[in-house]
C-alpha atoms as a PDB file:
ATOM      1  CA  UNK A   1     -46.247 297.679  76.832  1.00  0.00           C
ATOM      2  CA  UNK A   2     -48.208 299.918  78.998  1.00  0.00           C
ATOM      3  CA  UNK A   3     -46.906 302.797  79.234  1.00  0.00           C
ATOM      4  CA  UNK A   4     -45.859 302.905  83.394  1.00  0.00           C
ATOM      5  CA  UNK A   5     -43.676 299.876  82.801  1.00  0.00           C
ATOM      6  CA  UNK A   6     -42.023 301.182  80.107  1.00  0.00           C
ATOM      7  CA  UNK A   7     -41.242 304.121  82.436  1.00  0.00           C
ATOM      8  CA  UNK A   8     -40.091 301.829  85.663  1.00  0.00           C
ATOM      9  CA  UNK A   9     -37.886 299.889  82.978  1.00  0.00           C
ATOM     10  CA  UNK A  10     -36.090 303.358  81.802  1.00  0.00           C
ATOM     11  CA  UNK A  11     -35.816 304.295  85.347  1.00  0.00           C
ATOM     12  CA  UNK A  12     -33.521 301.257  86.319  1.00  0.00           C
ATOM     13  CA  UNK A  13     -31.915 300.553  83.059  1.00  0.00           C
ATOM     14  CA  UNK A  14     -28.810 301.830  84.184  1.00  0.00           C
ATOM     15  CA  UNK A  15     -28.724 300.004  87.895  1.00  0.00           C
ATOM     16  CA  UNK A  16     -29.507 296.912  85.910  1.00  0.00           C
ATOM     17  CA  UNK A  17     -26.404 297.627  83.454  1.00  0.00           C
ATOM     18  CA  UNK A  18     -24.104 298.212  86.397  1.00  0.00           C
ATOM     19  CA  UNK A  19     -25.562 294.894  88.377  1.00  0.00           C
ATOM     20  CA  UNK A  20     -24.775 292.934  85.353  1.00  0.00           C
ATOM     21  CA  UNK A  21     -21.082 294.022  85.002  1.00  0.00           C
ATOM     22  CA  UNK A  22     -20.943 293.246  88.385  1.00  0.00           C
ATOM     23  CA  UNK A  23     -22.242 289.928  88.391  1.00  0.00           C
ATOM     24  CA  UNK A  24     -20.016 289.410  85.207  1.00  0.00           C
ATOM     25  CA  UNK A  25     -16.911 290.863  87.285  1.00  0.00           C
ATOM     26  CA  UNK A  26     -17.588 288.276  90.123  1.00  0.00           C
ATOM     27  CA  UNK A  27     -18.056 285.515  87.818  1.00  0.00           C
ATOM     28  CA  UNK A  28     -14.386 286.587  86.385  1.00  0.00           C
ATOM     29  CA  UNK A  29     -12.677 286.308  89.659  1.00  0.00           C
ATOM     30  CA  UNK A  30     -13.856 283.264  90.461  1.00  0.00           C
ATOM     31  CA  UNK A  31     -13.405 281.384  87.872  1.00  0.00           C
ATOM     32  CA  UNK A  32      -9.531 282.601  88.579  1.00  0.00           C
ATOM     33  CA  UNK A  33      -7.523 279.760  90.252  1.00  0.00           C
ATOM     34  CA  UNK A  34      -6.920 280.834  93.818  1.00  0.00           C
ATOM     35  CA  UNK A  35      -3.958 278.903  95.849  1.00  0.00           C
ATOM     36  CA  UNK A  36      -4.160 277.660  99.388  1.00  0.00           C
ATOM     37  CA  UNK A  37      -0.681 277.964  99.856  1.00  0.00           C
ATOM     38  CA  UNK A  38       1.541 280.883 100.526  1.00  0.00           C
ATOM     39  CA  UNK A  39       2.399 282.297  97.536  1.00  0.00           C
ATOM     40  CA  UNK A  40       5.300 283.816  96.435  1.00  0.00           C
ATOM     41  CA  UNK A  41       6.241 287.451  95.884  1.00  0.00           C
ATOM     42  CA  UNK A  42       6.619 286.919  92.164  1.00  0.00           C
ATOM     43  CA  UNK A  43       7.278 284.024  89.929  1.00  0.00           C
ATOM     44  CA  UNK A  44      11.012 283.136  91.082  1.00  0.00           C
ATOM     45  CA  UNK A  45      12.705 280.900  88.631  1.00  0.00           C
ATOM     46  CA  UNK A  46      15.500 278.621  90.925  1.00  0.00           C
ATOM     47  CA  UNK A  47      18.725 277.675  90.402  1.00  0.00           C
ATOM     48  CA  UNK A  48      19.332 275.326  87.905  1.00  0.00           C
ATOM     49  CA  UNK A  49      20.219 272.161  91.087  1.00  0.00           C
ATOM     50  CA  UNK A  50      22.318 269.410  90.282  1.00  0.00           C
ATOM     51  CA  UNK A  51      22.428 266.584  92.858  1.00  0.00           C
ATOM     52  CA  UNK A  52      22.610 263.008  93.334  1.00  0.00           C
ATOM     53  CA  UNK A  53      19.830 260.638  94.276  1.00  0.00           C
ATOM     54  CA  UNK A  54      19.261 257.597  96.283  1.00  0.00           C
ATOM     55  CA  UNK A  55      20.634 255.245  93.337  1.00  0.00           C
ATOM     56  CA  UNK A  56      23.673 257.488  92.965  1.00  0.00           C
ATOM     57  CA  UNK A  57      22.570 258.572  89.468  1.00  0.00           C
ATOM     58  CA  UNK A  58      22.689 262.747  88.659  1.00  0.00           C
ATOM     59  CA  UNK A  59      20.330 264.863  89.241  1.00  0.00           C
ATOM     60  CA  UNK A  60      19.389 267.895  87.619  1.00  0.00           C
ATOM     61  CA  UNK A  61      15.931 270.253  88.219  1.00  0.00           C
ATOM     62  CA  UNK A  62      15.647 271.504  84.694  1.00  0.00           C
ATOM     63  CA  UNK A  63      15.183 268.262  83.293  1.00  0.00           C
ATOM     64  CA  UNK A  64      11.654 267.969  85.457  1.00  0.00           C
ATOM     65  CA  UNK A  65      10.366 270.603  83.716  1.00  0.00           C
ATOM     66  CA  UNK A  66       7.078 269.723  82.709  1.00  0.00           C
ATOM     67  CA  UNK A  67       5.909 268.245  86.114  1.00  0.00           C
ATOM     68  CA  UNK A  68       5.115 270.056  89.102  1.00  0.00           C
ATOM     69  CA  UNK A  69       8.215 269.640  91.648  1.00  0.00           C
ATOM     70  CA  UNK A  70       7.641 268.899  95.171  1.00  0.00           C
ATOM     71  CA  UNK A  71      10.554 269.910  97.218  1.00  0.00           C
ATOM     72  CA  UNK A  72      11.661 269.521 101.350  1.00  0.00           C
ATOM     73  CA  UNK A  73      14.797 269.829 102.660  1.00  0.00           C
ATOM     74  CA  UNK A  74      15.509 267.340 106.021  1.00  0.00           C
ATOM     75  CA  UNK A  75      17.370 264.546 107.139  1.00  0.00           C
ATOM     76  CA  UNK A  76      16.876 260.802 107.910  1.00  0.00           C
ATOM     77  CA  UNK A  77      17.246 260.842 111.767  1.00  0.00           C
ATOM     78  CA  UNK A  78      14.879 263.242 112.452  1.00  0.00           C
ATOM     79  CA  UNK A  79      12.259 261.925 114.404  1.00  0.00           C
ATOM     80  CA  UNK A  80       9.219 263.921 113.906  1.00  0.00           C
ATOM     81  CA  UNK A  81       8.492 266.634 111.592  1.00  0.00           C
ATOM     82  CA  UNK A  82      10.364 265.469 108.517  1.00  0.00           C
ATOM     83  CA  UNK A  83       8.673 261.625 108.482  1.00  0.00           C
ATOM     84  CA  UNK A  84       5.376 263.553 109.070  1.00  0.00           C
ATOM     85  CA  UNK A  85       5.950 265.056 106.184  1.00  0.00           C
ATOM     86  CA  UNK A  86       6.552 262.286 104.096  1.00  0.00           C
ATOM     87  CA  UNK A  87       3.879 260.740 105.244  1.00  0.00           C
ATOM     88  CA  UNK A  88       2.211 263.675 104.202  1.00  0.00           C
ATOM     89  CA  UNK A  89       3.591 262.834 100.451  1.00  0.00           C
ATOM     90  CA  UNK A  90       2.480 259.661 100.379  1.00  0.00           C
ATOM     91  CA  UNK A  91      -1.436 260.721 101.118  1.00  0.00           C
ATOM     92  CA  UNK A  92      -1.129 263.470  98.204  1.00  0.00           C
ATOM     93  CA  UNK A  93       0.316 260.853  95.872  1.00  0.00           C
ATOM     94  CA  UNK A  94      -2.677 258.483  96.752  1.00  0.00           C
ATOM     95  CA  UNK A  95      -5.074 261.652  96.516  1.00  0.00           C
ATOM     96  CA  UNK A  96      -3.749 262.699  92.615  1.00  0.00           C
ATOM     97  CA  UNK A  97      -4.246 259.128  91.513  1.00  0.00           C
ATOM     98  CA  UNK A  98      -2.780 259.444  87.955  1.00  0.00           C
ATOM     99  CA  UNK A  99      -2.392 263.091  87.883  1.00  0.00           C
ATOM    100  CA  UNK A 100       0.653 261.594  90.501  1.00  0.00           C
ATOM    101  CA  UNK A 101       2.771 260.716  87.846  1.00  0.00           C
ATOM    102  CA  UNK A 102       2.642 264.851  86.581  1.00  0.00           C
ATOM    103  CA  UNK A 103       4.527 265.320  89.858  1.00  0.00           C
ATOM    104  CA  UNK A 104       8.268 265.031  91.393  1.00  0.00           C
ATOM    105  CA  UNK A 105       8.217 264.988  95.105  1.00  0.00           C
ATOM    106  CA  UNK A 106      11.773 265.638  96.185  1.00  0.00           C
ATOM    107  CA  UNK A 107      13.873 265.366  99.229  1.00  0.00           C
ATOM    108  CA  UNK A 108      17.108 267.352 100.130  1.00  0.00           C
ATOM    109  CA  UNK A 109      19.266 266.293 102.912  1.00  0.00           C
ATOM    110  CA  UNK A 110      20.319 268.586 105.244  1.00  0.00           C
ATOM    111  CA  UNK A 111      22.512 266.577 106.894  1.00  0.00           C
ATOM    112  CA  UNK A 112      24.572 264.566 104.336  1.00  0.00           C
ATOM    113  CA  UNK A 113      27.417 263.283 106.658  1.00  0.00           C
ATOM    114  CA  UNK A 114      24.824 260.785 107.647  1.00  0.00           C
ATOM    115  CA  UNK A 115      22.223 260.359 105.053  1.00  0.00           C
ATOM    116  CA  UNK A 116      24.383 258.336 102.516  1.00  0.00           C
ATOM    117  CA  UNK A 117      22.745 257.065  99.069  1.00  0.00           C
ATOM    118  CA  UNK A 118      21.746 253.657 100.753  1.00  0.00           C
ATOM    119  CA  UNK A 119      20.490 255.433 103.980  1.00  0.00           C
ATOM    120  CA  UNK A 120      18.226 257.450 101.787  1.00  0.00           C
ATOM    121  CA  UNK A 121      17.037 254.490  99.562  1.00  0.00           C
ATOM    122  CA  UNK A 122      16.252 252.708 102.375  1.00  0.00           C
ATOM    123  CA  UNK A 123      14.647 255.368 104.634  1.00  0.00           C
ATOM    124  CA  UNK A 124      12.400 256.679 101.554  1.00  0.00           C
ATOM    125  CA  UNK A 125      10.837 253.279 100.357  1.00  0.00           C
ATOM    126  CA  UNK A 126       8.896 253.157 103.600  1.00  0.00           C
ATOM    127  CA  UNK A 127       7.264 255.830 102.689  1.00  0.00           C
ATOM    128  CA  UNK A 128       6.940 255.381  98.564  1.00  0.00           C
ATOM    129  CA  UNK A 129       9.386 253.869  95.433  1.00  0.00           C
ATOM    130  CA  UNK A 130       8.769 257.073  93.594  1.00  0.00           C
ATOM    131  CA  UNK A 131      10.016 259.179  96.270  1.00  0.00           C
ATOM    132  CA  UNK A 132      13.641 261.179  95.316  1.00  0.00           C
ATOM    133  CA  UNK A 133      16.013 261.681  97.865  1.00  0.00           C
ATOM    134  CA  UNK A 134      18.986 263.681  97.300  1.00  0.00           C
ATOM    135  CA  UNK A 135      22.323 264.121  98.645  1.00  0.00           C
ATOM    136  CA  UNK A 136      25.999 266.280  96.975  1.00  0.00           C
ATOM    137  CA  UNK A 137      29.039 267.965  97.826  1.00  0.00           C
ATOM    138  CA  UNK A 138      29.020 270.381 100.281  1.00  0.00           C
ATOM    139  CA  UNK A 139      29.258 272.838  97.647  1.00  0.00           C
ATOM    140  CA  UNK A 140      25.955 271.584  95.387  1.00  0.00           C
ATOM    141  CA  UNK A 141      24.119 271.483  98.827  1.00  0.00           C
ATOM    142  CA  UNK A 142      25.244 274.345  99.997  1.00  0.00           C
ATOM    143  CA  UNK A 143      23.875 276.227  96.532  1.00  0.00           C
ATOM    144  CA  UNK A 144      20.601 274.727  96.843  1.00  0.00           C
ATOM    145  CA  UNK A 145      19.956 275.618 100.904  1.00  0.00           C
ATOM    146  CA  UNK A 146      20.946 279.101  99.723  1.00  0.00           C
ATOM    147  CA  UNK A 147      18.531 279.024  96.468  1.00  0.00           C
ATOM    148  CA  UNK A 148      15.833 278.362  98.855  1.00  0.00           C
ATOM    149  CA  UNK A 149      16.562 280.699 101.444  1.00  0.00           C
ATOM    150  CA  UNK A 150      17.151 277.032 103.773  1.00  0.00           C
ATOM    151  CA  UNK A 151      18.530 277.445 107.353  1.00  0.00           C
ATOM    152  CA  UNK A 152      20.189 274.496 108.632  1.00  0.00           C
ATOM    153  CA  UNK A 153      22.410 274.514 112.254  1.00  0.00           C
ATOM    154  CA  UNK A 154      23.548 271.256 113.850  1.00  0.00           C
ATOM    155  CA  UNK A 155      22.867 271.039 117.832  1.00  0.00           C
ATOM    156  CA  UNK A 156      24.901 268.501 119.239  1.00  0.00           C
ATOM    157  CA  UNK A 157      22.682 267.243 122.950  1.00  0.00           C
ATOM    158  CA  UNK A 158      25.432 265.815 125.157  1.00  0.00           C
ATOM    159  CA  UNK A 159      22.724 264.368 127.391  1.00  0.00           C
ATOM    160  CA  UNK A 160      21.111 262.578 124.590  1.00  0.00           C
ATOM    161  CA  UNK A 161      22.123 259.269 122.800  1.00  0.00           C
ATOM    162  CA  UNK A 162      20.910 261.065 119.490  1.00  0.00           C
ATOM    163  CA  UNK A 163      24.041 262.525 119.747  1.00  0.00           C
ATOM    164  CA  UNK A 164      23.149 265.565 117.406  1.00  0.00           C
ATOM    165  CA  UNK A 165      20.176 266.844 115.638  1.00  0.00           C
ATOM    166  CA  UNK A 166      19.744 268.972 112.728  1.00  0.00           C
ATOM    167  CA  UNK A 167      17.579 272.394 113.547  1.00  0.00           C
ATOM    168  CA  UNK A 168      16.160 273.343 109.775  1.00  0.00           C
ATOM    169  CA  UNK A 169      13.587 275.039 107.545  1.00  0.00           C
ATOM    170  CA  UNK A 170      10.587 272.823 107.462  1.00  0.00           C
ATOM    171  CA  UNK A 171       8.198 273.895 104.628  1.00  0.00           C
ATOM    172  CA  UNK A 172       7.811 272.600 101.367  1.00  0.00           C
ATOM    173  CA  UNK A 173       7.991 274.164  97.800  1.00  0.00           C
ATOM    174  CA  UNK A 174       6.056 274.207  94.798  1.00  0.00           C
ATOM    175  CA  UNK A 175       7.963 274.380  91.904  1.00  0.00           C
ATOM    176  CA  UNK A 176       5.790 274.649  88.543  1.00  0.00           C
ATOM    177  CA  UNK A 177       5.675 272.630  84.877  1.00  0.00           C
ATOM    178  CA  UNK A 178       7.715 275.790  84.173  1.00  0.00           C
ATOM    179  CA  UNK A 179      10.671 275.433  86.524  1.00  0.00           C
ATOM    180  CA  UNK A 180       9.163 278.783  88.659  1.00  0.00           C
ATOM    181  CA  UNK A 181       8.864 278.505  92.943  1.00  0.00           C
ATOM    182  CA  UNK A 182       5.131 279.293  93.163  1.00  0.00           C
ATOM    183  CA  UNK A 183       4.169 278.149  96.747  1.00  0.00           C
ATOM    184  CA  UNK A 184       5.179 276.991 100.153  1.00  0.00           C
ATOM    185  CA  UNK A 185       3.434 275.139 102.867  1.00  0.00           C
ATOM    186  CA  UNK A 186       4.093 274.670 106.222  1.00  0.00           C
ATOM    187  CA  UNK A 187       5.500 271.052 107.004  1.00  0.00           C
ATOM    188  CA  UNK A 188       1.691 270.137 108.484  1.00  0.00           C
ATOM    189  CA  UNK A 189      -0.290 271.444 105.974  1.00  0.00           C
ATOM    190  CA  UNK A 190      -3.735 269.432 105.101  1.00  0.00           C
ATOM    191  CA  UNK A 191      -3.500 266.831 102.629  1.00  0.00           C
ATOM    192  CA  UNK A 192      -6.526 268.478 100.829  1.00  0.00           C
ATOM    193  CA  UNK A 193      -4.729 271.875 100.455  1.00  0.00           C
ATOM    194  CA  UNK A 194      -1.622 270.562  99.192  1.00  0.00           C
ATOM    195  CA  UNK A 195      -3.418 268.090  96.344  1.00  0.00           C
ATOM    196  CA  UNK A 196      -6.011 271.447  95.525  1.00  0.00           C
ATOM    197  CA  UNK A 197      -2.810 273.569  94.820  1.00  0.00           C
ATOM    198  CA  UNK A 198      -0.742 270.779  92.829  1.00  0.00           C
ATOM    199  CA  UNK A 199      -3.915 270.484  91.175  1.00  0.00           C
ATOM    200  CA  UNK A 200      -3.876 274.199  90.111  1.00  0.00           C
ATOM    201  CA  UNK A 201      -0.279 274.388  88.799  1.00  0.00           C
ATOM    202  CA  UNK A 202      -1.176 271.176  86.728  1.00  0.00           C
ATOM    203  CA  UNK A 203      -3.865 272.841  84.671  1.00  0.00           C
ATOM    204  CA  UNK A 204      -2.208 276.123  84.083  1.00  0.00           C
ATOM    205  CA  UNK A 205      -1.379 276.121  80.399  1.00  0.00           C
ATOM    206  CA  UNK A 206       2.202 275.905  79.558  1.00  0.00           C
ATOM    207  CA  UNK A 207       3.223 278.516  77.031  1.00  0.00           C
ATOM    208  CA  UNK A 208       6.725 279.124  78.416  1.00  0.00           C
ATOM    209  CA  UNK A 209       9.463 279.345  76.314  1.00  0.00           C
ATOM    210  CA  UNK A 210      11.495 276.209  75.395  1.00  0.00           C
ATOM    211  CA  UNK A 211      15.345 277.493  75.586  1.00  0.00           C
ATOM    212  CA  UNK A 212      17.842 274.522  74.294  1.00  0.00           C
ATOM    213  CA  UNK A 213      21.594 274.696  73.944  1.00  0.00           C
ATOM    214  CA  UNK A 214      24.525 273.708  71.395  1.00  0.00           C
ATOM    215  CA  UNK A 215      27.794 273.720  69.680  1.00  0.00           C
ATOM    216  CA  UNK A 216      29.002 275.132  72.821  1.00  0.00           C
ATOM    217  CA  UNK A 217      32.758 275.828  73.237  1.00  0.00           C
ATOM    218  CA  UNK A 218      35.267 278.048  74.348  1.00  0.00           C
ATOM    219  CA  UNK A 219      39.052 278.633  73.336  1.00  0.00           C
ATOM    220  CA  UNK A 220      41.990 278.534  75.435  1.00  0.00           C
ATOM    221  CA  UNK A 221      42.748 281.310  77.747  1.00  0.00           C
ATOM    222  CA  UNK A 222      45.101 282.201  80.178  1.00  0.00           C
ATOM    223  CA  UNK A 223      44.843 282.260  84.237  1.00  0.00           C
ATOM    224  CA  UNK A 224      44.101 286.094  84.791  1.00  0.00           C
ATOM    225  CA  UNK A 225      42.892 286.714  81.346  1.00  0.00           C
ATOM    226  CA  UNK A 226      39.453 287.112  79.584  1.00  0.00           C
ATOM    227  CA  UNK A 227      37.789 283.936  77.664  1.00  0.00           C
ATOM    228  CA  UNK A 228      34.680 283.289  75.920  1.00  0.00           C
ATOM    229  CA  UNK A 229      31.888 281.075  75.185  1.00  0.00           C
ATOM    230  CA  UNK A 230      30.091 280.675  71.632  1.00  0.00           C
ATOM    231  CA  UNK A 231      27.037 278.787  71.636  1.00  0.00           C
ATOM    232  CA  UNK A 232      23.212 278.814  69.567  1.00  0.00           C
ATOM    233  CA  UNK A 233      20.551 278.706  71.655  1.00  0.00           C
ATOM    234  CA  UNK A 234      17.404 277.636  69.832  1.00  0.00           C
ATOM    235  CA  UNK A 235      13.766 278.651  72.050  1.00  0.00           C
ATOM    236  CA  UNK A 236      11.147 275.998  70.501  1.00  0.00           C
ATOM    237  CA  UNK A 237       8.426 277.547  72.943  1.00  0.00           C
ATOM    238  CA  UNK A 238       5.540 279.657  71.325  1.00  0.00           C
ATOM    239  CA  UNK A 239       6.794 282.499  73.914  1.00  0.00           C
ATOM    240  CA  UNK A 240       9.450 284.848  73.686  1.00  0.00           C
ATOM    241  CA  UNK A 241      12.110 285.107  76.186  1.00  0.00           C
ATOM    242  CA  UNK A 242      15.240 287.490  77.262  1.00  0.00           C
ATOM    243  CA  UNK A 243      18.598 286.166  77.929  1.00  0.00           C
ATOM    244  CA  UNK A 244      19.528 288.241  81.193  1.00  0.00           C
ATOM    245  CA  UNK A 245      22.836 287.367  81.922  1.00  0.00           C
ATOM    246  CA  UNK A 246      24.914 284.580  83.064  1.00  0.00           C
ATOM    247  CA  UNK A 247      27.650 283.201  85.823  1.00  0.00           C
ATOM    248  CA  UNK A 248      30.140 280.932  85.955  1.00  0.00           C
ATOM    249  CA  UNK A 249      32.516 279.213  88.782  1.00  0.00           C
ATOM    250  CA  UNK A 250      35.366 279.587  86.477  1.00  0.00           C
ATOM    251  CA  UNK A 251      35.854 283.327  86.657  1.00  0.00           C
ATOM    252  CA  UNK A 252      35.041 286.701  88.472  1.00  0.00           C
ATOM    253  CA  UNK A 253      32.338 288.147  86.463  1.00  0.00           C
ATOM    254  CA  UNK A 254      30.278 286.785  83.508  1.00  0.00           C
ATOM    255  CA  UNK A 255      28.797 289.191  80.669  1.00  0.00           C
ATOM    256  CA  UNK A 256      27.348 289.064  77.586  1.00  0.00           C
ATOM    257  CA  UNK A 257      29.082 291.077  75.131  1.00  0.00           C
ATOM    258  CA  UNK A 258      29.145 292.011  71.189  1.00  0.00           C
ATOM    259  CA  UNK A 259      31.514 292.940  69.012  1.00  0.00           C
ATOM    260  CA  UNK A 260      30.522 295.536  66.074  1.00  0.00           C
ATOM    261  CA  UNK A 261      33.424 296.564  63.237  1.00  0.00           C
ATOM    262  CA  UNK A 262      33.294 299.972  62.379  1.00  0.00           C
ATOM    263  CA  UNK A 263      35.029 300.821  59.001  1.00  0.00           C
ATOM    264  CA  UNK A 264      38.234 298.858  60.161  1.00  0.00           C
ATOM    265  CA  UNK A 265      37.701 299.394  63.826  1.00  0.00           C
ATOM    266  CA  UNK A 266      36.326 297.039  65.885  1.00  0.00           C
ATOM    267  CA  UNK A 267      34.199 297.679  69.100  1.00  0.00           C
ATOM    268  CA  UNK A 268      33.361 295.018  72.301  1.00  0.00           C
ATOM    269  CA  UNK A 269      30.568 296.268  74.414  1.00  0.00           C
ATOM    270  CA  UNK A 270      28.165 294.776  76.562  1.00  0.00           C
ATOM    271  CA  UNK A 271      24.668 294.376  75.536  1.00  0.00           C
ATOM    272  CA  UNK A 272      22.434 296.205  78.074  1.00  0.00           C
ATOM    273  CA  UNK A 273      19.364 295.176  79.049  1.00  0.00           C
ATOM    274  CA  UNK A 274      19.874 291.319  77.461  1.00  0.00           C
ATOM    275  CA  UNK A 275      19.222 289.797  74.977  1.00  0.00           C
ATOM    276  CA  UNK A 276      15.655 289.077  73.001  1.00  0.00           C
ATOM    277  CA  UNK A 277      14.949 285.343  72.477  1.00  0.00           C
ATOM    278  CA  UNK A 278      12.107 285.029  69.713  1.00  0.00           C
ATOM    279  CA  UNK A 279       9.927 282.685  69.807  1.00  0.00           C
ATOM    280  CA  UNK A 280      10.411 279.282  67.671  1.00  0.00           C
ATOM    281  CA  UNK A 281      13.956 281.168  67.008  1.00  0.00           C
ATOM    282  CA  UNK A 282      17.589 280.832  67.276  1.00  0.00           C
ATOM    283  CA  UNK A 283      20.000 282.934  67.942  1.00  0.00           C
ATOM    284  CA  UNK A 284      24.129 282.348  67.770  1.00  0.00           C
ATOM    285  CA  UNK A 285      26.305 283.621  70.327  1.00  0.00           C
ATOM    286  CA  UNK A 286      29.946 283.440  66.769  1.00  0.00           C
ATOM    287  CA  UNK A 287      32.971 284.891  66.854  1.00  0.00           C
ATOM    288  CA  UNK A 288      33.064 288.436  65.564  1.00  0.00           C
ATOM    289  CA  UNK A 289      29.421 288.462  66.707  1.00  0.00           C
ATOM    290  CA  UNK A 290      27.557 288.045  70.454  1.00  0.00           C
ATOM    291  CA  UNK A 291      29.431 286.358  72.492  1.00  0.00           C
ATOM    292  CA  UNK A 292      29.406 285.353  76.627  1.00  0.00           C
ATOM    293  CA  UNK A 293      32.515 286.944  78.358  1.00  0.00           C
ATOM    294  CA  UNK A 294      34.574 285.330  81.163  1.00  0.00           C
ATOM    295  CA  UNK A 295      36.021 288.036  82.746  1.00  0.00           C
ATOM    296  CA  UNK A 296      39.300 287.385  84.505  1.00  0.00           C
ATOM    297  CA  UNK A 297      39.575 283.574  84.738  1.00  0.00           C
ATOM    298  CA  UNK A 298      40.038 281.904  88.105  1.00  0.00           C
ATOM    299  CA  UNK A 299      42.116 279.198  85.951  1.00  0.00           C
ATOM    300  CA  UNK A 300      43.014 278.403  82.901  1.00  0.00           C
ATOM    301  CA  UNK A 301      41.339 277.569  79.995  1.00  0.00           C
ATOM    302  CA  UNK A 302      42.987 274.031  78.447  1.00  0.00           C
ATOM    303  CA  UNK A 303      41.951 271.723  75.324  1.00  0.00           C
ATOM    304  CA  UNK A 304      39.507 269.080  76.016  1.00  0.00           C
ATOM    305  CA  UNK A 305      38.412 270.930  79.156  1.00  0.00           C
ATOM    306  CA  UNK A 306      35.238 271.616  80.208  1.00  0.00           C
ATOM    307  CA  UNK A 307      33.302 273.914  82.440  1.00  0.00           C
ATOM    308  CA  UNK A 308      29.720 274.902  83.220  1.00  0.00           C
ATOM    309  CA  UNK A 309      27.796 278.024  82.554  1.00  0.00           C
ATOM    310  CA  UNK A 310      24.541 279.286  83.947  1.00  0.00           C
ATOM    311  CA  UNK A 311      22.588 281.123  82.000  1.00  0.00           C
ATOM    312  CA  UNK A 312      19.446 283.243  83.386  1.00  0.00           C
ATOM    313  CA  UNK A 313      16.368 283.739  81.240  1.00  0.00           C
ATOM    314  CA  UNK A 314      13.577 286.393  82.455  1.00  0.00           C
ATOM    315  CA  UNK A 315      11.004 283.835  82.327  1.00  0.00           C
ATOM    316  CA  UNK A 316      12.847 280.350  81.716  1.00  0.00           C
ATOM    317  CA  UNK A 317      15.139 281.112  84.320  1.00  0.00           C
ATOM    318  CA  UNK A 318      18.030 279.318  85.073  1.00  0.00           C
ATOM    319  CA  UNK A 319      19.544 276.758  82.471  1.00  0.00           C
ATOM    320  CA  UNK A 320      22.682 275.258  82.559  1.00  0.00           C
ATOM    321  CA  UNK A 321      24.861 274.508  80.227  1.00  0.00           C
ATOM    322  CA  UNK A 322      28.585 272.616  79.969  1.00  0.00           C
ATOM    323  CA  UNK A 323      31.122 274.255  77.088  1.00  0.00           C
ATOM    324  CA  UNK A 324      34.255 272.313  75.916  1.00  0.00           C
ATOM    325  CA  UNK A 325      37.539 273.791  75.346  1.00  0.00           C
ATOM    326  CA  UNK A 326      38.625 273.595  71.273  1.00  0.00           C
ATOM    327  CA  UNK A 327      41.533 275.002  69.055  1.00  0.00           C
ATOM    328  CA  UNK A 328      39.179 275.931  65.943  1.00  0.00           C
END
């Protein structure tokens, strides 16, 4: 090589180095999925809802895990931006073709003094047969408005032979495979956006953990006093997980506690900072061992009896699960 080239080539080594790694950089960030939607904070894993649908069977979120979940909160009578939005649905289930069947679109009322189980069978299979709709007590609704930060007011028009309307939060949410709110979009979104982003969440590989629950019971326990819950919990994901903490309807304050026996003393403390799920592991929550506390019961605890606890994971978050009252 003559010798000048060899020189120019020396001179510019370096700039050609750092243009490389540069190029290499930009390749990286590209090749990154980027969403169209507005994205949330952080990962927020929702409360675990349990509704009713159109055919007045139960619903329960958790159990979609594994699809993406499409979820809007409105009401039957409203006459513009709610069927807009279903309409909306219907052109991003035609757009997915058979990727539709990876996805859940769901619909919340917001006004369930109206929107009865037939009212929302019929009102949804205009717009598609695969549609959910979803009604509850005002209690279940009232958990999943607040879940998903929904505003709802009712605005009664005495001029108008609507009679009242329902003023409410009109953007939908991406839920992913993992049970985690990733996205919302405003209630007029493009078609193309919304199908790009479900898209997206459908090809992000699922390595979350797989938390399952059983043998869960309780004993009986006073009005006033403290109870318990024993339970295994078996994670079949390839991911490890962390057992936060948990809540419950049935008393004040839920923790999870473990007792340790020193010489002939025994100790009951709470376990800071949760508990480690291994991966592909179980772990039992046994008397004289780790345990859930129910701290000062809102009602007794009585044989055959059964309540539900919520437990929160740091990345499964919120599973539910129902333990029966036993005399061991």
């Amino acid at each position: 090589m003559n010798k000048h080239v060899k020189s120019a080539v020396g001179k510019f080594s370096p700039l050609i180095g750092i243009l490389l790694v540069y190029l290499l950089f930009l390749a990286c960030q590209t090749s990154e999925p980027s969403f169209r939607g507005t994205e949330m904070a952080e990962d927020m894993p929702v409360m675990d809802l349990k509704l009713t649908n159109q055919n007045g069977e139960p619903f329960t979120l958790s159990e979609h895990r594994g699809k993406v979940v499409v979820l809007f909160f409105g009401y039957t009578y409203c006459p513009d931006v709610c069927p807009m939005t279903l309409s909306t649905w219907k052109k991003v289930q035609q757009e997915l073709h058979d990727k539709a069947e990876q996805v859940e679109f769901v619909y919340v009322t917001v006004d369930p003094d109206r929107d009865t189980q037939e009212r929302l069978a019929e009102h949804l299979a205009i717009f598609s047969s695969d549609f959910t709709g979803l009604t509850g007590t005002q209690e279940q609704l009232r958990k999943a408005y607040d879940s998903f930060g929904v505003y709802r007011e009712k605005e009664t028009i005495s001029e108008s032979a609507a009679g009242y309307l329902i003023n409410h939060t009109a953007r939908m949410n991406l839920i992913d495979r993992a049970g985690r709110w990733r996205l919302t979009f405003p209630h007029d979104a493009p078609v193309e956006d919304i199908v790009h982003d479900i898209r997206q969440l459908l090809q992000e590989r699922s390595e979350m953990p797989n938390i399952q629950a059983e043998n869960v019971w309780s004993r009986p326990a006073a009005k006033g006093g403290n109870g318990v819950v024993y339970l295994t919990l078996n994670n079949a994901g390839s991911t490890a997980d962390r057992l936060l903490g948990a809540q419950s309807d049935i008393c004040e304050v839920v923790e999870i506690h473990e007792t340790k026996m020193q010489s002939d003393r025994m100790m009951m403390q709470p376990i800071e900072g949760g508990l480690e799920m291994p991966a592909e592991n179980q772990i039992q929550f046994k008397p004289g061992g780790a345990h859930i506390m129910l701290i000062r019961l809102k009602k007794p605890l009585k044989v055959d009896e059964s309540f539900e606890v919520v437990l929160q994971f740091e990345k499964s978050g919120f599973v539910s699960v129902v333990s029966v009252v036993h005399q061991p």
